[in-house]
C-alpha atoms as a PDB file:
ATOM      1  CA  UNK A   1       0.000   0.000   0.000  1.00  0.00           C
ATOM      2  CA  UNK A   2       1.020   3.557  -1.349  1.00  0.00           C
ATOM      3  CA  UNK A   3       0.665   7.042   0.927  1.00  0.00           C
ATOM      4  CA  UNK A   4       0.931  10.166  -0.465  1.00  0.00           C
ATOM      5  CA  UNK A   5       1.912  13.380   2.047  1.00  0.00           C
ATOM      6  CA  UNK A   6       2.427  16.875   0.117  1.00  0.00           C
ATOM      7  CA  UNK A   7       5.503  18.276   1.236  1.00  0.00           C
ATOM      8  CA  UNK A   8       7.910  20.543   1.333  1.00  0.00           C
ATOM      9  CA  UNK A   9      11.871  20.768   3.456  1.00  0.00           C
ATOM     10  CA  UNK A  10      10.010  16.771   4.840  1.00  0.00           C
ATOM     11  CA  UNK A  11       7.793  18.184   6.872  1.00  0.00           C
ATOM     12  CA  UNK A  12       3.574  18.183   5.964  1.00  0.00           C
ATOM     13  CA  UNK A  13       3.128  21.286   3.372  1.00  0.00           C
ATOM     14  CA  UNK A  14       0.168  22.745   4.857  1.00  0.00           C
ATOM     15  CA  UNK A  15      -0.815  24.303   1.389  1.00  0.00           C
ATOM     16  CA  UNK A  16      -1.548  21.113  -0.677  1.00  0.00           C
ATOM     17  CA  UNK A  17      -1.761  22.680  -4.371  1.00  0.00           C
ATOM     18  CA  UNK A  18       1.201  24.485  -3.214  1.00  0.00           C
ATOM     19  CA  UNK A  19       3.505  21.732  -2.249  1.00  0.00           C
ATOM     20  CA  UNK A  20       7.181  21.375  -3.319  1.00  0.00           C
ATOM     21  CA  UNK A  21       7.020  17.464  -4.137  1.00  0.00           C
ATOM     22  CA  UNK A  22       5.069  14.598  -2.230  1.00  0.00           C
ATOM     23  CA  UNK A  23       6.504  11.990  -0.417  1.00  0.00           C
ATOM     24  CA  UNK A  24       5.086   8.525  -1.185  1.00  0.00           C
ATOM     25  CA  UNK A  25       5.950   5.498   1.403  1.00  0.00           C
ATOM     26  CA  UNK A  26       5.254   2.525   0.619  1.00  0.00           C
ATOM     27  CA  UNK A  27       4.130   0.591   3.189  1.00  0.00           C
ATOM     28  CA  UNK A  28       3.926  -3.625   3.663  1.00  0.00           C
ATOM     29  CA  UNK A  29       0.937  -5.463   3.324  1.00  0.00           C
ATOM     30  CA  UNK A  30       0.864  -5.662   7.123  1.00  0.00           C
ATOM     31  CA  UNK A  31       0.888  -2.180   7.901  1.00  0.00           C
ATOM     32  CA  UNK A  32       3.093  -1.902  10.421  1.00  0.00           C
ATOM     33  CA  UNK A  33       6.279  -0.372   8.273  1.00  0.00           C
ATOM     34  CA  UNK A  34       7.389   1.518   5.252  1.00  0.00           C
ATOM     35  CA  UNK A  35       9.788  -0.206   3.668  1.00  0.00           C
ATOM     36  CA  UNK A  36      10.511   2.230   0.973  1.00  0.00           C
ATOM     37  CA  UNK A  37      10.044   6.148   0.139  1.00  0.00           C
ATOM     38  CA  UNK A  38       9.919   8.110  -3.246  1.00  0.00           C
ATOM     39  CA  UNK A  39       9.228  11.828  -3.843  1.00  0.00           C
ATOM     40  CA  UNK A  40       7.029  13.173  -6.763  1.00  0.00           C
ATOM     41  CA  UNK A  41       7.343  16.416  -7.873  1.00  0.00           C
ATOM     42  CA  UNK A  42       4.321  18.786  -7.818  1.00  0.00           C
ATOM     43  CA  UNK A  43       2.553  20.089 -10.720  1.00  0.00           C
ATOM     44  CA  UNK A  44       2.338  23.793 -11.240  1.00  0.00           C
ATOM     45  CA  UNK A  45      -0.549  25.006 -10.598  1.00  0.00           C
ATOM     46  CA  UNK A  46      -3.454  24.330  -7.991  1.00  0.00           C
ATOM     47  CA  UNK A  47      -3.449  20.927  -6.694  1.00  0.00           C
ATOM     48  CA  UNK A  48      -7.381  19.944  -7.632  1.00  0.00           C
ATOM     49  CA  UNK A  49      -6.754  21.603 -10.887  1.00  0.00           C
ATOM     50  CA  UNK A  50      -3.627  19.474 -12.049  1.00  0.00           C
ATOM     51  CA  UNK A  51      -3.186  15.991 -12.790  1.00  0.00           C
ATOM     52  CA  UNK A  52      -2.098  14.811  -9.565  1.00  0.00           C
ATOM     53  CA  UNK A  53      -4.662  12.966  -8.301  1.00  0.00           C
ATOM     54  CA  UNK A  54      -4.578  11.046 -11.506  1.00  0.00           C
ATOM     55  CA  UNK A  55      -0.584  10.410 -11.174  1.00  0.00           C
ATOM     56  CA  UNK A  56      -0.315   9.361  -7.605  1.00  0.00           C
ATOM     57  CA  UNK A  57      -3.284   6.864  -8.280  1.00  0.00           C
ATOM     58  CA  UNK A  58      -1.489   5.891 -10.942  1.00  0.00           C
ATOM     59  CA  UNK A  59       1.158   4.893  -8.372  1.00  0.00           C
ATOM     60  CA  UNK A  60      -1.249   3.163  -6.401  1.00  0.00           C
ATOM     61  CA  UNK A  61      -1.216   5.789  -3.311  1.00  0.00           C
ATOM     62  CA  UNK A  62      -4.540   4.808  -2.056  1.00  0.00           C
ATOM     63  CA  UNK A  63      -3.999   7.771   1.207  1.00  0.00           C
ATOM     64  CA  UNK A  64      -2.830  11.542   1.164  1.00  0.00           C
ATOM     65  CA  UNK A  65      -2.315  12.552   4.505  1.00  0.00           C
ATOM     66  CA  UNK A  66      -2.299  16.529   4.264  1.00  0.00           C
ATOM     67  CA  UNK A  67      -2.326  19.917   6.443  1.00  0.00           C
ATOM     68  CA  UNK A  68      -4.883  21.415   4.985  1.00  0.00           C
ATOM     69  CA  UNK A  69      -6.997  21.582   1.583  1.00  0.00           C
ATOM     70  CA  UNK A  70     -10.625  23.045   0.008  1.00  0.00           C
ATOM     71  CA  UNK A  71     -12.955  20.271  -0.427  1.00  0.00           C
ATOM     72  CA  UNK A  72     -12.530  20.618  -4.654  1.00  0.00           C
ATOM     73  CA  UNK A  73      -8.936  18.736  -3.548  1.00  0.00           C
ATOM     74  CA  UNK A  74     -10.414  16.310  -1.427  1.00  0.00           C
ATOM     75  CA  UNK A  75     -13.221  15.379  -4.175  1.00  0.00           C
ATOM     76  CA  UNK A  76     -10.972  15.582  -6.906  1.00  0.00           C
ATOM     77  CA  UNK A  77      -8.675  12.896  -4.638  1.00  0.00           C
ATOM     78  CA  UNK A  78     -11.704  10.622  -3.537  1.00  0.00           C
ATOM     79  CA  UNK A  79     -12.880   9.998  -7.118  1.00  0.00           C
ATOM     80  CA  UNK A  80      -9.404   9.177  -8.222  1.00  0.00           C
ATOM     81  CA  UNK A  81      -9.765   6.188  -5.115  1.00  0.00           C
ATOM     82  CA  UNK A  82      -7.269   8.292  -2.743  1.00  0.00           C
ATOM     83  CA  UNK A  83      -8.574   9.132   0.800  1.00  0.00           C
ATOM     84  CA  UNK A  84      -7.829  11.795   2.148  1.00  0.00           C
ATOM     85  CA  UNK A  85      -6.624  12.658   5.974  1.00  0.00           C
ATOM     86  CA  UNK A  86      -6.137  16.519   6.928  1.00  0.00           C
ATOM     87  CA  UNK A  87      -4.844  17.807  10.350  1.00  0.00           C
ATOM     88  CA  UNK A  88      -1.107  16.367   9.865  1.00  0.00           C
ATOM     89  CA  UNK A  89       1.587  18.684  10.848  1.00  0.00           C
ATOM     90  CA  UNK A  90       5.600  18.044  11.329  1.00  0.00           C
ATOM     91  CA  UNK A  91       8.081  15.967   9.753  1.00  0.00           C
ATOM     92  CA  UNK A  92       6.755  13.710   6.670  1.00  0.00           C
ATOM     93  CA  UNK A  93       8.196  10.221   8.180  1.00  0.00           C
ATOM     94  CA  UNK A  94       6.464  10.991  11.639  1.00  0.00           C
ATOM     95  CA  UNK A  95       3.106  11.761  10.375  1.00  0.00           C
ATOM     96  CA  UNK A  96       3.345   7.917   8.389  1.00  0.00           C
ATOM     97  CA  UNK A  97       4.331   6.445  11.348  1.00  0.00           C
ATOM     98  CA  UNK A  98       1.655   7.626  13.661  1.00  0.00           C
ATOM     99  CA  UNK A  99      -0.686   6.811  10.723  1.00  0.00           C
ATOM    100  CA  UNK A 100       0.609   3.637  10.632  1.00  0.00           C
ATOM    101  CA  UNK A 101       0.376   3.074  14.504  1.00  0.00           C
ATOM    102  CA  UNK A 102      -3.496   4.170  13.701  1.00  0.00           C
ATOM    103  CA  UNK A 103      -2.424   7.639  15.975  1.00  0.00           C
ATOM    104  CA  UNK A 104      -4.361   9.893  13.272  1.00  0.00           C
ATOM    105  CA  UNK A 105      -7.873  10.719  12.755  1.00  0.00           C
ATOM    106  CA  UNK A 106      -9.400  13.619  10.276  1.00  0.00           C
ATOM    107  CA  UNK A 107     -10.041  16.931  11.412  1.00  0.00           C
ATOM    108  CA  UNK A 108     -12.630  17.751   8.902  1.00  0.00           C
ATOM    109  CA  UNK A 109     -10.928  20.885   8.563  1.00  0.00           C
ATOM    110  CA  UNK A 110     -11.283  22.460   4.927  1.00  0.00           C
ATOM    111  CA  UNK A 111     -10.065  25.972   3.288  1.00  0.00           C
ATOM    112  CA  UNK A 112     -12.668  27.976   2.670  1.00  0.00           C
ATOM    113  CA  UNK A 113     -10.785  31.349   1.556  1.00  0.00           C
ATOM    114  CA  UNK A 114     -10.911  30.456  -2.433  1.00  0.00           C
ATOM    115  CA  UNK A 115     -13.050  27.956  -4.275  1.00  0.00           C
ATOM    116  CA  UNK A 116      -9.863  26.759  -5.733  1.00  0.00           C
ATOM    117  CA  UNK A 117      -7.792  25.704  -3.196  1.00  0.00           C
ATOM    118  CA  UNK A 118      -6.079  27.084  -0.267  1.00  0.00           C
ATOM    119  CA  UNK A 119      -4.379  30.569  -0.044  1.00  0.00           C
ATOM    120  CA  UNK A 120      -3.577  32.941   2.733  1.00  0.00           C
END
């Protein structure tokens, strides 16, 4: 199994159309380790606008564990079969860990400031 986490210097990016790469870990059928790691670059643009969903899918990420995002990102994930987890923070390796360990849970939380994605 494939998770995605946008991010940027390894830590969670909390802009997810705005990310520097994502860091995909692969992680063994039994969930309890990732036993290897990759980074994608990110598409210009915003996020739920490019072709990323598509491409990590692609991969077979079937998770994106993110800061923050606008619902049109989270949508735009879900169809492509990737669910989405926001309310991670820190360094990229961490977060996987403690969602491997079953430590994380959604916030719900969603960017409202532009239709299009998240902007401060």
């Amino acid at each position: 199994m494939k998770i995605a986490l946008p991010s940027r210097q390894n830590l969670i990016d909390d802009h997810f159309g705005h990310c520097e790469y994502f860091t995909v870990f692969t992680i063994d059928n039994n969930k309890k380790e990732i036993v290897s790691q990759e980074t994608v670059a990110s598409p210009e643009g915003c996020g739920c606008k490019s072709n990323i969903a598509q491409t990590l899918s692609e991969m077979g990420v079937k998770f994106l564990l993110a800061g923050n995002m606008g619902e049109g990102a989270v949508n735009v994930l879900n169809n492509s079969g990737i669910e989405v987890l926001r309310g991670c923070s820190g360094d990229v390796k961490e977060v996987a860990l403690n969602w491997i360990n079953g430590f994380l849970v959604d916030s719900g939380d969603s960017c409202h400031e532009h239709e299009h994605g998240c902007h401060n």
